[in-house]
Protein backbone atom coordinates (compact mmCIF):
# COMPACT_ATOMS: atom_id res chain seq x y z
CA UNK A 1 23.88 -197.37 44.27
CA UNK A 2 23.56 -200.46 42.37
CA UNK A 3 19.92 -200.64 43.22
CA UNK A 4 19.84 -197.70 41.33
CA UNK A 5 22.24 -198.78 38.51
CA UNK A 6 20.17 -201.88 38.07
CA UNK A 7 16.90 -199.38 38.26
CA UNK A 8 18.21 -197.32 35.72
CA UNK A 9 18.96 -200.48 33.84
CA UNK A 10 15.55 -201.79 33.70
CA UNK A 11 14.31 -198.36 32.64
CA UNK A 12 16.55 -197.76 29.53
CA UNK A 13 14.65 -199.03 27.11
CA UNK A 14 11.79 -196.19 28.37
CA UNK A 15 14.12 -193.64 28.69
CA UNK A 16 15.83 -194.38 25.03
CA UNK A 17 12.09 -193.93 23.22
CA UNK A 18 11.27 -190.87 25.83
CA UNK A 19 14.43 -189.38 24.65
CA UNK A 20 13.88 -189.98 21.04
CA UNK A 21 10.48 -188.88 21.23
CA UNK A 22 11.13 -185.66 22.89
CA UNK A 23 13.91 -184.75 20.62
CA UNK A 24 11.56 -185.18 17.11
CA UNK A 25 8.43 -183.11 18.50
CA UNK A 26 11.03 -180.44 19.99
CA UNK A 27 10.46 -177.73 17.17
CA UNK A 28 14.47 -176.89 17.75
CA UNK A 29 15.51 -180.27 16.10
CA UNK A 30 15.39 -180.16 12.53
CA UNK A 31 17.69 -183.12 11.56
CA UNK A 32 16.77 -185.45 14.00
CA UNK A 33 13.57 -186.28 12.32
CA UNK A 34 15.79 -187.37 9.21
CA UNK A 35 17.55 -189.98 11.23
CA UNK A 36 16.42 -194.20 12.16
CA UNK A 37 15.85 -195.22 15.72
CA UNK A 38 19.95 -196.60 15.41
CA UNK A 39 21.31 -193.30 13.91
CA UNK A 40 19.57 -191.32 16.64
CA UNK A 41 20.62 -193.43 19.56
CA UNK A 42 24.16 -193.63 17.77
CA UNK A 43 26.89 -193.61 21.00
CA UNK A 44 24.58 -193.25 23.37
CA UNK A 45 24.23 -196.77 24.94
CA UNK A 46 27.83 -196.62 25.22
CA UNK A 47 27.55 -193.45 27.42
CA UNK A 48 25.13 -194.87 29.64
CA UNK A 49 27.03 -198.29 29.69
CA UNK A 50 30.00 -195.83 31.36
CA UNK A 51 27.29 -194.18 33.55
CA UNK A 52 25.93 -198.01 34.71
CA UNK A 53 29.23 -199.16 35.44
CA UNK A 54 30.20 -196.20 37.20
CA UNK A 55 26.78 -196.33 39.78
CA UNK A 56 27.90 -200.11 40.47
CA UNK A 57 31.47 -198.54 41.63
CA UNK A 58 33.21 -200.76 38.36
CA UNK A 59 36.04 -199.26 36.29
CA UNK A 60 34.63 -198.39 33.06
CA UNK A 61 35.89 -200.12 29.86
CA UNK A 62 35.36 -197.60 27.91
CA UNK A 63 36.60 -193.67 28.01
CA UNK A 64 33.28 -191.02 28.25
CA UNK A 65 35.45 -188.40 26.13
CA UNK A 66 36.34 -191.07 23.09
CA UNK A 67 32.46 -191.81 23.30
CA UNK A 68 31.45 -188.48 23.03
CA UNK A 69 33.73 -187.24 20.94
CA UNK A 70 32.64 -190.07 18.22
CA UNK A 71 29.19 -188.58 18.78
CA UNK A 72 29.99 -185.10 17.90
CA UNK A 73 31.32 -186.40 14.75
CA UNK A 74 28.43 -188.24 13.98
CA UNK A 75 26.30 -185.70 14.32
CA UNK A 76 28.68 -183.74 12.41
CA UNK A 77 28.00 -185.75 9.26
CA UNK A 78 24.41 -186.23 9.65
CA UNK A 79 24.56 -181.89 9.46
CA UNK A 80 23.69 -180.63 13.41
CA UNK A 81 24.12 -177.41 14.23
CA UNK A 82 25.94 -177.24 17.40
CA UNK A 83 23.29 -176.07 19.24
CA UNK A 84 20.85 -178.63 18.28
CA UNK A 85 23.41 -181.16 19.48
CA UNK A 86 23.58 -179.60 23.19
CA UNK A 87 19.50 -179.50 23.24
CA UNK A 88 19.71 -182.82 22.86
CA UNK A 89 22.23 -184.06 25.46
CA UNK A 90 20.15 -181.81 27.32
CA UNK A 91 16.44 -183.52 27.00
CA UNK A 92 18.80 -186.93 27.70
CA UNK A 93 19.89 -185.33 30.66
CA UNK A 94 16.67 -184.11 32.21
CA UNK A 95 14.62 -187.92 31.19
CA UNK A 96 17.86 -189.57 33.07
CA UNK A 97 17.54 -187.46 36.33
CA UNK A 98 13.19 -187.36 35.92
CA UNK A 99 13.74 -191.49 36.18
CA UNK A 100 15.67 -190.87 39.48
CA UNK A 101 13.21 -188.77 41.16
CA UNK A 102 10.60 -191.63 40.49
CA UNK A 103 13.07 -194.02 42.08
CA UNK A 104 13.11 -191.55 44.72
CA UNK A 105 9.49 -191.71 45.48
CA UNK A 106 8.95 -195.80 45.00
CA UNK A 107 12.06 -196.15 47.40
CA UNK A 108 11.74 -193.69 49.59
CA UNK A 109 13.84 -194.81 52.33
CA UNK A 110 16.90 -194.74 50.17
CA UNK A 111 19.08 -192.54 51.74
CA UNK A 112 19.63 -189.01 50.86
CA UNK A 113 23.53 -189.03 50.30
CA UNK A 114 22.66 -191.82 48.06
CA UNK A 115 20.75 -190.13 45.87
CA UNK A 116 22.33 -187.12 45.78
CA UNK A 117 25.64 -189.18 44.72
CA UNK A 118 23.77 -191.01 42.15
CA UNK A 119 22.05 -187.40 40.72
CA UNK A 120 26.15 -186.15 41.10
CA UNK A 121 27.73 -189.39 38.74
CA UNK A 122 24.75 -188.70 35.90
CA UNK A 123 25.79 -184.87 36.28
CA UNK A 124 29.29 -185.97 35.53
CA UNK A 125 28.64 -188.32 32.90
CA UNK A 126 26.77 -185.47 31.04
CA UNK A 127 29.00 -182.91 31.30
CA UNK A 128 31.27 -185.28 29.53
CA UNK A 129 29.13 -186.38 27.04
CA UNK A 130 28.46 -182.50 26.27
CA UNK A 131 32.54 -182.01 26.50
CA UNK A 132 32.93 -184.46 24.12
CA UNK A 133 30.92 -184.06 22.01
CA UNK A 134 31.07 -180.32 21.61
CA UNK A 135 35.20 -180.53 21.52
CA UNK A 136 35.10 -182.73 18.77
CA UNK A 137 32.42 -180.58 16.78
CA UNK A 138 34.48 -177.69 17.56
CA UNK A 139 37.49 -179.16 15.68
CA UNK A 140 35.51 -180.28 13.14
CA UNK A 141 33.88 -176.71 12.77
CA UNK A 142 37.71 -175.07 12.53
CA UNK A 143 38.76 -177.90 10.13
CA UNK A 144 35.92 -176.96 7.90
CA UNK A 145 36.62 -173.30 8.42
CA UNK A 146 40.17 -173.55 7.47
CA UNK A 147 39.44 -175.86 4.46
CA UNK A 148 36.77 -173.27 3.00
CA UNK A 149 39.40 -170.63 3.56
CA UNK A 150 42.14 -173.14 1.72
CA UNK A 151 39.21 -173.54 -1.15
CA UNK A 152 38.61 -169.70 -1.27
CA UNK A 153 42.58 -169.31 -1.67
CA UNK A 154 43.11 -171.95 -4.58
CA UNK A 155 39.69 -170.63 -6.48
CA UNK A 156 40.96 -167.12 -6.03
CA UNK A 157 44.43 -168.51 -7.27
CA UNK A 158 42.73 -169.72 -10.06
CA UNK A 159 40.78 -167.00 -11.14
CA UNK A 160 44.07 -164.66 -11.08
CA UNK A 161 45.38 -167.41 -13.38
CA UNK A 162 42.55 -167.57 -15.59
CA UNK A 163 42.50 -163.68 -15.80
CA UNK A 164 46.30 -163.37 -16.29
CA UNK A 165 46.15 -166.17 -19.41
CA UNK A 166 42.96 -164.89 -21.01
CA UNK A 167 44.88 -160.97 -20.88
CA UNK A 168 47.80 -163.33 -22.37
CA UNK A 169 45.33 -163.79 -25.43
CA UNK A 170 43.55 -160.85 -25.92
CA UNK A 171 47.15 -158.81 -25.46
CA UNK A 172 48.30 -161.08 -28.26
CA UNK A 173 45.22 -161.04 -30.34
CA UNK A 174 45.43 -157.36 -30.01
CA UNK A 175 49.24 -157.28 -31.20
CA UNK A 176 48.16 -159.28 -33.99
CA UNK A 177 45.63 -156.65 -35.42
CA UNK A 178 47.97 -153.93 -35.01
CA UNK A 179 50.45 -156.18 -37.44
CA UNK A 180 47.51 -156.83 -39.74
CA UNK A 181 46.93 -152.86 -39.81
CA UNK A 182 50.37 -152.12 -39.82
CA UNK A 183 50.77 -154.37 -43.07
CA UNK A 184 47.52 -153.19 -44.85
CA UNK A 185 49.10 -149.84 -43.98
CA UNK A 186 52.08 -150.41 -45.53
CA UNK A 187 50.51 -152.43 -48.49
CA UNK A 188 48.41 -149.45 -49.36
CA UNK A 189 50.99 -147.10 -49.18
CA UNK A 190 52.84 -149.31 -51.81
CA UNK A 191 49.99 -149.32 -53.97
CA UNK A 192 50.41 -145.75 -55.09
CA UNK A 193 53.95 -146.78 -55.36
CA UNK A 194 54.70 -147.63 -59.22
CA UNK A 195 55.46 -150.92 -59.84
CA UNK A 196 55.16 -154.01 -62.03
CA UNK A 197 51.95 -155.24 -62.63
CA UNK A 198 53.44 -158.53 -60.66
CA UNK A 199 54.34 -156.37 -58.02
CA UNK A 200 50.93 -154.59 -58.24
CA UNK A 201 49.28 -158.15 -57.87
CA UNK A 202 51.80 -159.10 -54.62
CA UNK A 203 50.68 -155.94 -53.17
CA UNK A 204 47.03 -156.27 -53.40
CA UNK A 205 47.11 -160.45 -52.16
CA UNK A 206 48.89 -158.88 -49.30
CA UNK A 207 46.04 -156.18 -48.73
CA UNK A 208 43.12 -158.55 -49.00
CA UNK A 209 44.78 -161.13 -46.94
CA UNK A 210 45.85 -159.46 -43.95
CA UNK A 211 41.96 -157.39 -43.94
CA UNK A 212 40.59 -160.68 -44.12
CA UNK A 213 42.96 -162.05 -40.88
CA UNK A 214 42.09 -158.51 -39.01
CA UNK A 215 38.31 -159.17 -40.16
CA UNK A 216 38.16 -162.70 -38.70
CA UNK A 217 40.17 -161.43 -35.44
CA UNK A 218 37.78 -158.88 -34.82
CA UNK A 219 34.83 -161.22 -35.58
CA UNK A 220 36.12 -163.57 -32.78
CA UNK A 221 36.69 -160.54 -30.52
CA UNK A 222 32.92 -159.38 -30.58
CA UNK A 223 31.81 -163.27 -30.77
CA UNK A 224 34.09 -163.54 -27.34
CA UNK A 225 32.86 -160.42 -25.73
CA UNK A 226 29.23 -161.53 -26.25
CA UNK A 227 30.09 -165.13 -24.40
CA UNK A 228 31.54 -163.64 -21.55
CA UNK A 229 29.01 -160.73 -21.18
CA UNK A 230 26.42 -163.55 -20.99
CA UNK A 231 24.54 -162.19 -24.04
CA UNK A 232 24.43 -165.76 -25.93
CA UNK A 233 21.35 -167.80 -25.67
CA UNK A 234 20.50 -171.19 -26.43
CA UNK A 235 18.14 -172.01 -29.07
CA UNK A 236 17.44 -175.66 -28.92
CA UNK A 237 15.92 -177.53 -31.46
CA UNK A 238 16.01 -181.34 -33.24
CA UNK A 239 18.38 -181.09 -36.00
CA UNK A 240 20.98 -183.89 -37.80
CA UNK A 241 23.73 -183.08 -37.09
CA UNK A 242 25.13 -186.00 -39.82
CA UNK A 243 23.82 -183.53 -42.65
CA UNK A 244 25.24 -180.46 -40.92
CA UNK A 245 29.02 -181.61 -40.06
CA UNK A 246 29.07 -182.92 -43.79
CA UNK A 247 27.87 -179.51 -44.67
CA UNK A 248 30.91 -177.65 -42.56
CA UNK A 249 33.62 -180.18 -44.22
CA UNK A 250 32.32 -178.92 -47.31
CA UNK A 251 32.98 -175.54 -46.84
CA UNK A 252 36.72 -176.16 -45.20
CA UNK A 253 37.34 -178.99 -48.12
CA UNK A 254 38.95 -175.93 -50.48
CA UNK A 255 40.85 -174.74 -47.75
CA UNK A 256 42.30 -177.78 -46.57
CA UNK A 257 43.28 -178.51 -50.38
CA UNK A 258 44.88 -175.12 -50.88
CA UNK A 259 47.43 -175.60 -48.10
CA UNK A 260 47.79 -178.94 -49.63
CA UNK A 261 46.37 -180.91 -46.22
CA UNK A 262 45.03 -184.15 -46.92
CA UNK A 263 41.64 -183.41 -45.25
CA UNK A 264 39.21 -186.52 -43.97
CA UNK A 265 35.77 -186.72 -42.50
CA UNK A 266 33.52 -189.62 -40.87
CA UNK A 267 30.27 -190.52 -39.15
CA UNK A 268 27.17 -191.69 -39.70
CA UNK A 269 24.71 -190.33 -42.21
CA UNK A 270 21.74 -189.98 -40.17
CA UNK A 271 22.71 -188.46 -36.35
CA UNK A 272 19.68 -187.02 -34.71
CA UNK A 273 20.17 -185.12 -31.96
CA UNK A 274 18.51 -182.15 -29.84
CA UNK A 275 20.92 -178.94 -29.11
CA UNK A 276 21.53 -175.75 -30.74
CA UNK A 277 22.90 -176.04 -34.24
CA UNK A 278 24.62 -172.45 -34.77
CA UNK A 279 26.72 -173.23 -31.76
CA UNK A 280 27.52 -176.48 -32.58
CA UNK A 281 28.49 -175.24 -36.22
CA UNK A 282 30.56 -172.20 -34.16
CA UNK A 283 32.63 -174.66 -32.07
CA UNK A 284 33.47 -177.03 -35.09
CA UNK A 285 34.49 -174.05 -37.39
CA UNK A 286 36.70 -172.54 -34.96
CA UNK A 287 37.87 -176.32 -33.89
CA UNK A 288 38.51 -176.72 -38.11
CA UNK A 289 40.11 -173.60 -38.25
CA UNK A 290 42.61 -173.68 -36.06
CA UNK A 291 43.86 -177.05 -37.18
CA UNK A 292 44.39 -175.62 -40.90
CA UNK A 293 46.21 -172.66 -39.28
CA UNK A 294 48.90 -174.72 -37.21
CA UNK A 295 49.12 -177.90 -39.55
CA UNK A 296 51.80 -177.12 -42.09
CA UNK A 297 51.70 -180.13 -43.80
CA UNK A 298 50.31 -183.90 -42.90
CA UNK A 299 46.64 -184.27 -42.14
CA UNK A 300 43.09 -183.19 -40.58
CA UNK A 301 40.28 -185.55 -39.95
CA UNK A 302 36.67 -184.76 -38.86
CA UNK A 303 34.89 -187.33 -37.02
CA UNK A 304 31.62 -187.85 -35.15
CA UNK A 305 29.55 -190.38 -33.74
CA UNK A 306 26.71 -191.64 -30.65
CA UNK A 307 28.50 -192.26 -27.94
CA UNK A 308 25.28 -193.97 -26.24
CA UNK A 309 21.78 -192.62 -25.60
CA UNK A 310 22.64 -189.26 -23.68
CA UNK A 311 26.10 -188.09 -25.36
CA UNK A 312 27.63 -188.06 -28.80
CA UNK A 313 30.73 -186.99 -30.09
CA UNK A 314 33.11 -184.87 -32.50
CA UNK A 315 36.14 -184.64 -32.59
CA UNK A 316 38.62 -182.97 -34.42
CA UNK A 317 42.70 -184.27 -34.71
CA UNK A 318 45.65 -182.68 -36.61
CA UNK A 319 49.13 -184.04 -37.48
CA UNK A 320 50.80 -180.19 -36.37
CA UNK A 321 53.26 -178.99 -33.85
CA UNK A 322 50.60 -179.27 -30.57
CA UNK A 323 48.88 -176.85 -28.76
CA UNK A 324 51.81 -174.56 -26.84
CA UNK A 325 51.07 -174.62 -23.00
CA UNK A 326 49.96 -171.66 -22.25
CA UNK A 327 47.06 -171.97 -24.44
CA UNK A 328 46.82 -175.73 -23.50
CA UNK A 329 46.41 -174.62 -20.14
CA UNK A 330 43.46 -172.02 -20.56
CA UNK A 331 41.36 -174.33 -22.67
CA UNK A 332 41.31 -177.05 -20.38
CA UNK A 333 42.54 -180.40 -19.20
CA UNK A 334 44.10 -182.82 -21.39
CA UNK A 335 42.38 -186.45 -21.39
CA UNK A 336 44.42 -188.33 -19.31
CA UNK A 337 45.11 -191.79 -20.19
CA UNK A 338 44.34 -195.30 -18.56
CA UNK A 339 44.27 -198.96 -19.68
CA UNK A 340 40.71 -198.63 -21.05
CA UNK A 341 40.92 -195.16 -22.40
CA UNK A 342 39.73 -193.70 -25.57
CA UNK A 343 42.98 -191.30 -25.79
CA UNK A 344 45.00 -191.17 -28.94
CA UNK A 345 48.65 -190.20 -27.42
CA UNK A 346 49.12 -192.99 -24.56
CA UNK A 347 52.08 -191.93 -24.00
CA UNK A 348 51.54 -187.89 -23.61
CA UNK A 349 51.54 -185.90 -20.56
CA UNK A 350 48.42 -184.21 -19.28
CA UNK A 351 48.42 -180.80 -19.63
CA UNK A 352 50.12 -178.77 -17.53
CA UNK A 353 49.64 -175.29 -16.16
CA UNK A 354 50.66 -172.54 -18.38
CA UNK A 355 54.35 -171.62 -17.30
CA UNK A 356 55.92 -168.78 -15.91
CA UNK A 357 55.75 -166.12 -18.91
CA UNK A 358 60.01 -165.34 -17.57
CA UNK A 359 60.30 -169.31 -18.04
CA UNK A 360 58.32 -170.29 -21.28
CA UNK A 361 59.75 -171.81 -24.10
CA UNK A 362 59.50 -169.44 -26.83
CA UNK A 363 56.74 -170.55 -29.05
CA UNK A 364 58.13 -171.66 -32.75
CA UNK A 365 57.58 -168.40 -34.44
CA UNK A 366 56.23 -169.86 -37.80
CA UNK A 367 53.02 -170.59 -35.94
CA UNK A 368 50.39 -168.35 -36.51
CA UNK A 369 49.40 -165.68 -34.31
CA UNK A 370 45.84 -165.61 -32.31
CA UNK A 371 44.73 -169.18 -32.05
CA UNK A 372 43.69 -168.56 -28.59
CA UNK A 373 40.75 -166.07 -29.16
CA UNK A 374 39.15 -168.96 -31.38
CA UNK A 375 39.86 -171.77 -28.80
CA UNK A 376 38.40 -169.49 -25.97
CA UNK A 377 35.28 -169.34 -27.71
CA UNK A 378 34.85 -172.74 -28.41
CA UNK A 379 35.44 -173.18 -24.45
CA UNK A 380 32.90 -171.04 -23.65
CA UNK A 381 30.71 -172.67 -25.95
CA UNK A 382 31.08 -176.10 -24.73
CA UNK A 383 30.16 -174.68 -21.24
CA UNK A 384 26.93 -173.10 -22.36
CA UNK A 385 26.00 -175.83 -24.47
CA UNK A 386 26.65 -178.38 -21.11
CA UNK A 387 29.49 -180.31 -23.28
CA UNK A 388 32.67 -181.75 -22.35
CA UNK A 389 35.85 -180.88 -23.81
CA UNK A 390 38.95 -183.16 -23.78
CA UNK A 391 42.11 -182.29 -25.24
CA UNK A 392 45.37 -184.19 -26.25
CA UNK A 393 48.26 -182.74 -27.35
CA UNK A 394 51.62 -183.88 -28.31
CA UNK A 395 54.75 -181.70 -29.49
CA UNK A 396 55.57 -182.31 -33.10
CA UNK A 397 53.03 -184.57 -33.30
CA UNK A 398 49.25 -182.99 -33.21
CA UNK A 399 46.37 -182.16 -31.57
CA UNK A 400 43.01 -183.99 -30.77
CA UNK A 401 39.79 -182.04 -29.96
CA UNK A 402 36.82 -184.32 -28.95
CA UNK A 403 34.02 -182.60 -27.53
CA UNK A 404 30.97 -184.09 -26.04
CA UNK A 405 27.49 -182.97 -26.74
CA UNK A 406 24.26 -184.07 -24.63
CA UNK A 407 21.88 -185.97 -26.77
CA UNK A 408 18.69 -183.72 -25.43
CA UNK A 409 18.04 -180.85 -23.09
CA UNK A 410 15.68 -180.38 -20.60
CA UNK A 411 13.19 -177.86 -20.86
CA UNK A 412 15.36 -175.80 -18.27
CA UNK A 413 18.16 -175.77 -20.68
């Protein structure tokens, strides 16, 4: 037996590049072709280490299960299929018991018993290396199982809560239009009413206000529909968008100054970038708009810059009351602070889920109505423009908006 150890000793080198050899040109091993000389051989050595000290009746130092089972797992990572594994152990086993036959024939008067013994220990030290290694894949394969299925749960989870908040908004959006309705109802029912011509006038501001809110509501509905139906393209061209955020401040300048909002914007002149400037108008509008419809008094600023040569930014801050949680929640994360961070309220929470509807806080009724609607869009328009959206929001103490835009597009885009 230790002739044959120290045979199969000699021989190892031969039978390691057989065995790697074999393995690459069988058509049945994919991955193995993707691995170095090292990754292939892997635990082997070890294995036939055991196997050595085994044929010169030692105690092995090492355990042939803990070998294999280190094996498994690294073939695990390097992506085998289970049955590739086996057909390997399997070419290892047949070179191993092809070298003993030829030690058969140069020594033939070895006896029989000893051969058959030697032919019995490599039998043994396979079947362990394919126990091994197979166990250990096998546990990894139910630990990847079960971890999909946890993944499945938590995305399901998620889209239940995603559902359940967006119905939150559109339920609410809805209830706000049948208010509007209900008031332009009532408004021109009091027109036919006599009256002062003050009371005339008060009549007719409330008409044309509330059927320009239900306008604007149903505006967002359709523009929200046609995101989520998939029906928005992007039309990418060069444009600066310097010329056109100065443009949009413009147009919100007499709105800011009727609510009596100090209203600020800043950024370079000249920004040009590649994207799709509708969309980009569409998420600062919305962005604009519902910072003049929570912020009762204080301030707005518009801001925008290159953040380097693939990003830039805008963002969009408001002294109001903050964003209440449940629509928090649906937009997306808030920016969570560190040491180095670019966030505004270090000392804010992130975001957190939306709460139980039976737990909420009430939501400070003088807040107006349907600010989700225009914040959904501007979600959905981040994600088809490829554009990051951070949020930070503080009770009683405002709101920032800062979205992220790619500098250029691919022609995929």
């Amino acid at each position: 037996m230790i002739t044959i150890a120290a045979y199969l000793f000699a021989k190892r080198e031969v039978i390691l590049n057989s065995w790697f050899t074999r393995v690459t040109e069988d058509p049945a091993s994919i991955t193995a072709v993707t691995l170095t000389r090292d990754e292939f051989n892997d635990q082997i050595p070890l294995i036939l280490d055991i196997l050595d000290q085994r044929l010169r009746h030692q105690k092995p130092k090492l355990n042939a299960l803990t070998i294999a089972s280190e094996h498994g797992m690294h073939r695990w990572h390097k992506g085998y299929g289970l049955t590739e594994l086996l057909q390997e152990v399997a070419h290892l086993h047949t070179l191993i018991t092809h070298e003993l036959e030829i030690y058969g024939s140069i020594y033939a008067d070895t006896e029989l018993s000893v051969l058959s013994n030697a032919h019995r220990l490599v039998n043994e030290i396979m079947h362990e290396a394919i126990q091994g290694s197979a166990a250990q894949y096998n546990d990894l394969q139910r630990q990847d199982a079960s971890q999909r299925a946890t993944n499945l749960q938590q995305a399901l989870q998620a889209l239940d809560e995603l559902t359940r908040q967006r119905g939150e908004v559109l339920r609410n959006t809805s209830h706000d239009l049948r208010s509007h309705f209900s008031l332009l109802s009532g408004a021109a029912w009091m027109l036919d009413q006599p009256g002062t011509e003050r009371e005339q006038k008060q009549w007719r501001d409330m008409w044309q206000r509330n059927l320009d809110s239900a306008a604007t509501l149903l505006m967002k509905l359709m523009d929200f529909a046609r995101l989520e139906a998939g029906q928005e393209t992007l039309q990418i061209e060069s444009f600066n968008a310097g010329d056109l955020l100065r443009q949009i401040a413009g147009s919100i300048q007499p709105s800011a100054e009727q609510r009596r909002l100090s209203f600020e914007w800043t950024g370079p002149e000249s920004l040009v970038v590649d994207g799709d400037p509708i969309k980009v108008q569409r998420i600062v509008q919305n962005l604009l708009t519902n910072a003049l419809n929570h912020t009762q008094q204080g301030w707005i600023t518009l801001s925008w810059s290159r953040e380097d040569n693939f990003r830039w930014i805008v963002s969009v801050q408001d002294s109001g009351p903050g964003l209440p949680p449940n629509i928090a929640g649906e937009v997306g994360q808030a920016l969570v602070p560190t040491v180095d961070s670019t966030s505004i309220f270090r000392d804010s929470n992130p975001i957190q889920p939306a709460p139980d509807p039976e737990k909420a806080i009430p939501v400070n009724p003088s807040q107006p109505k349907g600010e989700g609607i225009g914040l959904l869009i501007v979600k959905k328009l981040c994600e088809l423009l490829r554009a990051d959206l951070d949020i930070e929001t503080r009770p009683e103490v405002g709101t920032l908006f800062r979205v992220r835009f790619p500098m250029h597009y691919t022609k995929h885009d």
